[in-house]
Protein backbone atom coordinates (compact mmCIF):
# COMPACT_ATOMS: atom_id res chain seq x y z
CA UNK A 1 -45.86 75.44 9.03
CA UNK A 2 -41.82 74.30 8.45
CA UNK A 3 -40.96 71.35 10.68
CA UNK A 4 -38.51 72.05 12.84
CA UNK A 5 -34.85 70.33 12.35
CA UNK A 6 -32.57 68.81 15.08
CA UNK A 7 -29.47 67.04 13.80
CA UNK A 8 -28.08 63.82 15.83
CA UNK A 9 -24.89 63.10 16.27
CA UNK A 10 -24.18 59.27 17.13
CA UNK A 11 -21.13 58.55 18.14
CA UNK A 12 -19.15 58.25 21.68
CA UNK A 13 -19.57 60.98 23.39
CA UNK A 14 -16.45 62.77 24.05
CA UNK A 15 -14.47 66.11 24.18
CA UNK A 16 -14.41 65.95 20.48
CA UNK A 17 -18.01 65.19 19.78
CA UNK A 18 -18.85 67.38 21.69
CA UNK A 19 -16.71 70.43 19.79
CA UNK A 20 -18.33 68.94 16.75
CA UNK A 21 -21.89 69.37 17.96
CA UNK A 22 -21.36 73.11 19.11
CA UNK A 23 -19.16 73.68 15.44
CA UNK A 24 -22.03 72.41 13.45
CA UNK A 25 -25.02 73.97 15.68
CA UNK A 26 -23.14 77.23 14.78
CA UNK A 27 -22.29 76.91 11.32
CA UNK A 28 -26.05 75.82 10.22
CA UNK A 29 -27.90 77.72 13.36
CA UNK A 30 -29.97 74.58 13.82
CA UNK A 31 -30.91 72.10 16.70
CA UNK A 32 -27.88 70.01 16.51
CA UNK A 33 -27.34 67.01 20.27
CA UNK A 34 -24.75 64.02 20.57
CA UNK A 35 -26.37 60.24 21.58
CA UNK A 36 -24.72 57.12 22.20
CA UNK A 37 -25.32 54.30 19.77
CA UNK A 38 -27.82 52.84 21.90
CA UNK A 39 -29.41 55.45 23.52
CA UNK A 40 -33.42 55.85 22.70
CA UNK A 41 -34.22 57.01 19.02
CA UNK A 42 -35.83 60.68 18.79
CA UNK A 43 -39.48 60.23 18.39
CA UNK A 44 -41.04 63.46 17.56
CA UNK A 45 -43.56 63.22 14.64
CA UNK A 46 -43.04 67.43 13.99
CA UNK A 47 -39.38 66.94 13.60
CA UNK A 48 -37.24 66.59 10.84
CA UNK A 49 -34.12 64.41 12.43
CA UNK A 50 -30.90 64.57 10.36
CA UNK A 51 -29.10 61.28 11.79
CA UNK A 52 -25.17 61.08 11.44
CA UNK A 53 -24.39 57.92 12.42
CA UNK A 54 -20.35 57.25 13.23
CA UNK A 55 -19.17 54.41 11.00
CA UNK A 56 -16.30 54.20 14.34
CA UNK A 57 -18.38 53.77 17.17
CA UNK A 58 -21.43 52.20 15.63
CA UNK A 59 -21.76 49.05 15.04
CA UNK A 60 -24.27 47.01 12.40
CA UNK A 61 -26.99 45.54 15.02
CA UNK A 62 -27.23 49.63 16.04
CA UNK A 63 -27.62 50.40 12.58
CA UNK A 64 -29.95 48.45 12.11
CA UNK A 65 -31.72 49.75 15.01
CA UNK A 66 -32.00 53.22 13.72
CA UNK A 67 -32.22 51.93 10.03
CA UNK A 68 -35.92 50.69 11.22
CA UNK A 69 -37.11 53.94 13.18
CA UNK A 70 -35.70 55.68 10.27
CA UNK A 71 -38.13 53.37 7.62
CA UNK A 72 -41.09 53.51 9.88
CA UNK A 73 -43.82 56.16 9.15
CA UNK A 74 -43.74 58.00 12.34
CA UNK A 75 -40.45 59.30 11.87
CA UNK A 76 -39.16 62.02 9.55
CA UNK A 77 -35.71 60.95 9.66
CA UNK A 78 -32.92 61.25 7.33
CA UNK A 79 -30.02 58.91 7.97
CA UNK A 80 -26.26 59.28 6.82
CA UNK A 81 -22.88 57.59 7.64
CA UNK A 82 -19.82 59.53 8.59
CA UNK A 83 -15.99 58.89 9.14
CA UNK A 84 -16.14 56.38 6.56
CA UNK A 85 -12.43 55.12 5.50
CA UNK A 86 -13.41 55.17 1.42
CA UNK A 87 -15.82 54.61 -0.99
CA UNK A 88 -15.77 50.75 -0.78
CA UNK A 89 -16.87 51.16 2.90
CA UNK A 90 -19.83 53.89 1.66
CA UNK A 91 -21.07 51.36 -0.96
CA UNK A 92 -20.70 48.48 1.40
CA UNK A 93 -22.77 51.16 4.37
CA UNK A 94 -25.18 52.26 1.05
CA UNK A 95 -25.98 49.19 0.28
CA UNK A 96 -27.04 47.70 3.94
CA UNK A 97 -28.74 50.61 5.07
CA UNK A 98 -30.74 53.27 3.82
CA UNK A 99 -28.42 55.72 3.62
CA UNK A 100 -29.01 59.34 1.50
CA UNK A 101 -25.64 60.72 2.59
CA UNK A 102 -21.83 59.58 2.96
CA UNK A 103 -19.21 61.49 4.51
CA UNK A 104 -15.62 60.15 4.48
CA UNK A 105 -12.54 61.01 7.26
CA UNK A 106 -10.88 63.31 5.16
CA UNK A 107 -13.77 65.69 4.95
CA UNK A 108 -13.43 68.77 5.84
CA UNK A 109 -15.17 70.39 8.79
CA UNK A 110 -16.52 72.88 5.96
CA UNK A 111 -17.37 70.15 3.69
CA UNK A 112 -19.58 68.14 6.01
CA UNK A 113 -21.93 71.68 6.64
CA UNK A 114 -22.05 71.83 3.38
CA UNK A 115 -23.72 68.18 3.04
CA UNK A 116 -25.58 68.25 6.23
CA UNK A 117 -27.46 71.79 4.80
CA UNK A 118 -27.96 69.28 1.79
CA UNK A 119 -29.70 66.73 3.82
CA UNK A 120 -31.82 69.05 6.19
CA UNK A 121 -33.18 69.81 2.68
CA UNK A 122 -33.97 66.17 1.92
CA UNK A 123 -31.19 66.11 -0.89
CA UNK A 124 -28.99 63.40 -1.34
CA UNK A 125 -24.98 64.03 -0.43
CA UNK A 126 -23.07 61.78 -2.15
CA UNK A 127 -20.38 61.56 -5.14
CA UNK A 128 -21.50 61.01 -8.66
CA UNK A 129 -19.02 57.82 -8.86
CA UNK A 130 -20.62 56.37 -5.39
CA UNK A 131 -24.18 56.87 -6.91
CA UNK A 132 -22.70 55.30 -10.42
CA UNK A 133 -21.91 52.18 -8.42
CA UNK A 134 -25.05 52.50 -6.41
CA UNK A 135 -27.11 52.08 -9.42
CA UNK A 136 -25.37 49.12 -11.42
CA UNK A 137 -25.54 47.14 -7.98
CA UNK A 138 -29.75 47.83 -8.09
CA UNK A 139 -29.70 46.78 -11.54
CA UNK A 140 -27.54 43.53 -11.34
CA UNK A 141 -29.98 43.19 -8.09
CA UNK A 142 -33.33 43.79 -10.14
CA UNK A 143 -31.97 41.55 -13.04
CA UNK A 144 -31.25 38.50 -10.03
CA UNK A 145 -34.07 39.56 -7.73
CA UNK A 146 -36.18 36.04 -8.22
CA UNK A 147 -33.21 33.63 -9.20
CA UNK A 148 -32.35 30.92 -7.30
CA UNK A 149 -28.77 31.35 -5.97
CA UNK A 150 -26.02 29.33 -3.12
CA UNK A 151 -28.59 26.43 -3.83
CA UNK A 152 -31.16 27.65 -1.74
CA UNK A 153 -34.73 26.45 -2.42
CA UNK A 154 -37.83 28.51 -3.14
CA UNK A 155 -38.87 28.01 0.52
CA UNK A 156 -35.69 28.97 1.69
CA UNK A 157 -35.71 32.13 -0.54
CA UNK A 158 -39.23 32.72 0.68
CA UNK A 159 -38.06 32.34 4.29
CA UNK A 160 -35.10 34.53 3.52
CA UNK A 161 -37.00 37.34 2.21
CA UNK A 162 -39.57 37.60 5.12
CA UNK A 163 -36.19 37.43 7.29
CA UNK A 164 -35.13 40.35 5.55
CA UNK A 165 -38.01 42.35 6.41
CA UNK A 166 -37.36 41.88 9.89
CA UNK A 167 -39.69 39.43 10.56
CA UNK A 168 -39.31 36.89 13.66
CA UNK A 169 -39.64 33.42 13.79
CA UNK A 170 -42.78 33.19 14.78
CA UNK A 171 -44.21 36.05 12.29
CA UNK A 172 -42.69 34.02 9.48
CA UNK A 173 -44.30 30.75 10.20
CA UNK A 174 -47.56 32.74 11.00
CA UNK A 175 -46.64 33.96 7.35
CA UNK A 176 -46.35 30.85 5.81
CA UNK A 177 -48.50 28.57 7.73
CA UNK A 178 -45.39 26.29 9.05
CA UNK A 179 -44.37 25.59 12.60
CA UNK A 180 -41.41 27.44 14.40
CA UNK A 181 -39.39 24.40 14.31
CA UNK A 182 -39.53 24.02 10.42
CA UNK A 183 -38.42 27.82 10.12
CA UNK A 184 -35.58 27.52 12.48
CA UNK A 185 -34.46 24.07 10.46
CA UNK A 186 -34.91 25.83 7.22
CA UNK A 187 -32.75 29.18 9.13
CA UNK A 188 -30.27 26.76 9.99
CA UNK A 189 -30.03 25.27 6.15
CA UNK A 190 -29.73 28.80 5.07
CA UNK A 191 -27.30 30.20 7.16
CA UNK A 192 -25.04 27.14 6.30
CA UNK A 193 -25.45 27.41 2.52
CA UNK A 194 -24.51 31.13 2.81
CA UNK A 195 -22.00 30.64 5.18
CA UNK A 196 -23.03 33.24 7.73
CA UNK A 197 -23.48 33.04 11.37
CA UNK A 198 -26.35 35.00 12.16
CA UNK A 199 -29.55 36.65 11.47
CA UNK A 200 -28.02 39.64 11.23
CA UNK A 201 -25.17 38.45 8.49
CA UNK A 202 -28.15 37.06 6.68
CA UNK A 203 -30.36 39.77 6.53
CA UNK A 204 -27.14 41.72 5.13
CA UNK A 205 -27.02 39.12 2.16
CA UNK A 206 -30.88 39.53 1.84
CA UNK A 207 -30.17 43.01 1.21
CA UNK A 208 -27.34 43.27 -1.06
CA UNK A 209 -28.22 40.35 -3.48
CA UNK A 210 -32.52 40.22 -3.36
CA UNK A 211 -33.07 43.48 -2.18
CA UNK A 212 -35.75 44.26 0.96
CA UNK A 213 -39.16 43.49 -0.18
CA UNK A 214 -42.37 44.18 1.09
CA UNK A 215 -44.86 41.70 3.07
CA UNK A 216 -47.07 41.97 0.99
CA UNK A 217 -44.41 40.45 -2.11
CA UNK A 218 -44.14 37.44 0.65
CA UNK A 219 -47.76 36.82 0.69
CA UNK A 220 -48.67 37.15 -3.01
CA UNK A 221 -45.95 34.31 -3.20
CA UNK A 222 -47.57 32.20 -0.75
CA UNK A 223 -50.25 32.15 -2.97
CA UNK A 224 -48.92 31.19 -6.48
């Protein structure tokens, strides 16, 4: 049986997003609807969701948002930026999220069918140079995966990397067998040596210099 396709549109919706929807849902002949950045994430296990998120109107705690429906098992869902300004704004986007598609503001209307047919096809739609730079970042990231860096201690990098899972407070103490107090000090000696403000900011640095590893990485760990 093919699974079904709907393509989502997030973005403000407006007059224009709204001409893009019924452009696109004519071009491909395909399920295409506009949401709001925070309106509720499809959940349809027999769907295949092609998500175009709009680098303009959404910002990085909604990314995130749909980044995890899009990683969790009961979704079939492709995500992919659009109206990005360049390709330092893709590989900044690429390397944050789980992106498998990029399309840029001076696309044309033509061009973007053409890489949203890609996608409902579970390609990837992005420029060789863009997936040149994608792959010496997760090399230079591979080669510094377990080195110490900004000073942090092991605990801190062990803290860091259950942060960038996702995990809360509370499920990283559970983790590593410490109170909530000593992983909010630890969160607080982090965030200073990285000199970033939030959770958020710090899961970004998680992600672009030690990569987004699995739970089961944090408890192996835990056990050396």
């Amino acid at each position: 049986m093919e699974t079904s396709v709907t393509v989502v549109l997030v973005t403000e919706i407006n007059p224009q997003s709204e001409l893009f929807v019924q452009y696109v849902r004519d071009k491909l002949s395909c399920e295409v609807e506009a949401l709001g950045p925070r309106d509720n994430v499809p959940d349809d296990n027999d769907r295949h969701f092609v998500v175009l998120l709009d680098a303009d109107h959404v910002n990085e705690k909604d990314m995130h948002q749909w980044e995890e429906c899009a990683a969790s098992d009961q979704n079939n869902m492709t995500m992919a930026a659009f109206n990005l300004a360049d390709e330092n704004q893709a590989i900044t986007l690429a390397t944050t999220f789980r992106l498998q598609g990029v399309f840029y503001r001076r696309d044309s209307l033509a061009l973007i069918c053409k890489g949203i047919a890609k996608l409902i096809n579970s390609e990837l739609w992005m420029s060789r140079t863009l997936m040149t730079r994608l792959i010496k970042f997760y090399r230079r990231q591979q080669v510094n995966a377990y080195r110490p860096a900004c000073g942090l201690t092991h605990r801190e990098l062990e803290i860091l990397r259950l942060l960038g899972t996702g995990a809360s407070n509370t499920e990283i103490a559970n983790q590593l067998f410490v109170s909530e107090h000593t992983v909010k000090s630890h969160l607080y000696n982090i965030f200073r040596k990285l000199k970033v403000k939030n959770r958020i900011q710090a899961m970004n640095w998680v992600r672009q210099n030690l990569g987004t590893p699995s739970m089961t990485q944090g408890q192996s760990r835990q056990a050396d």
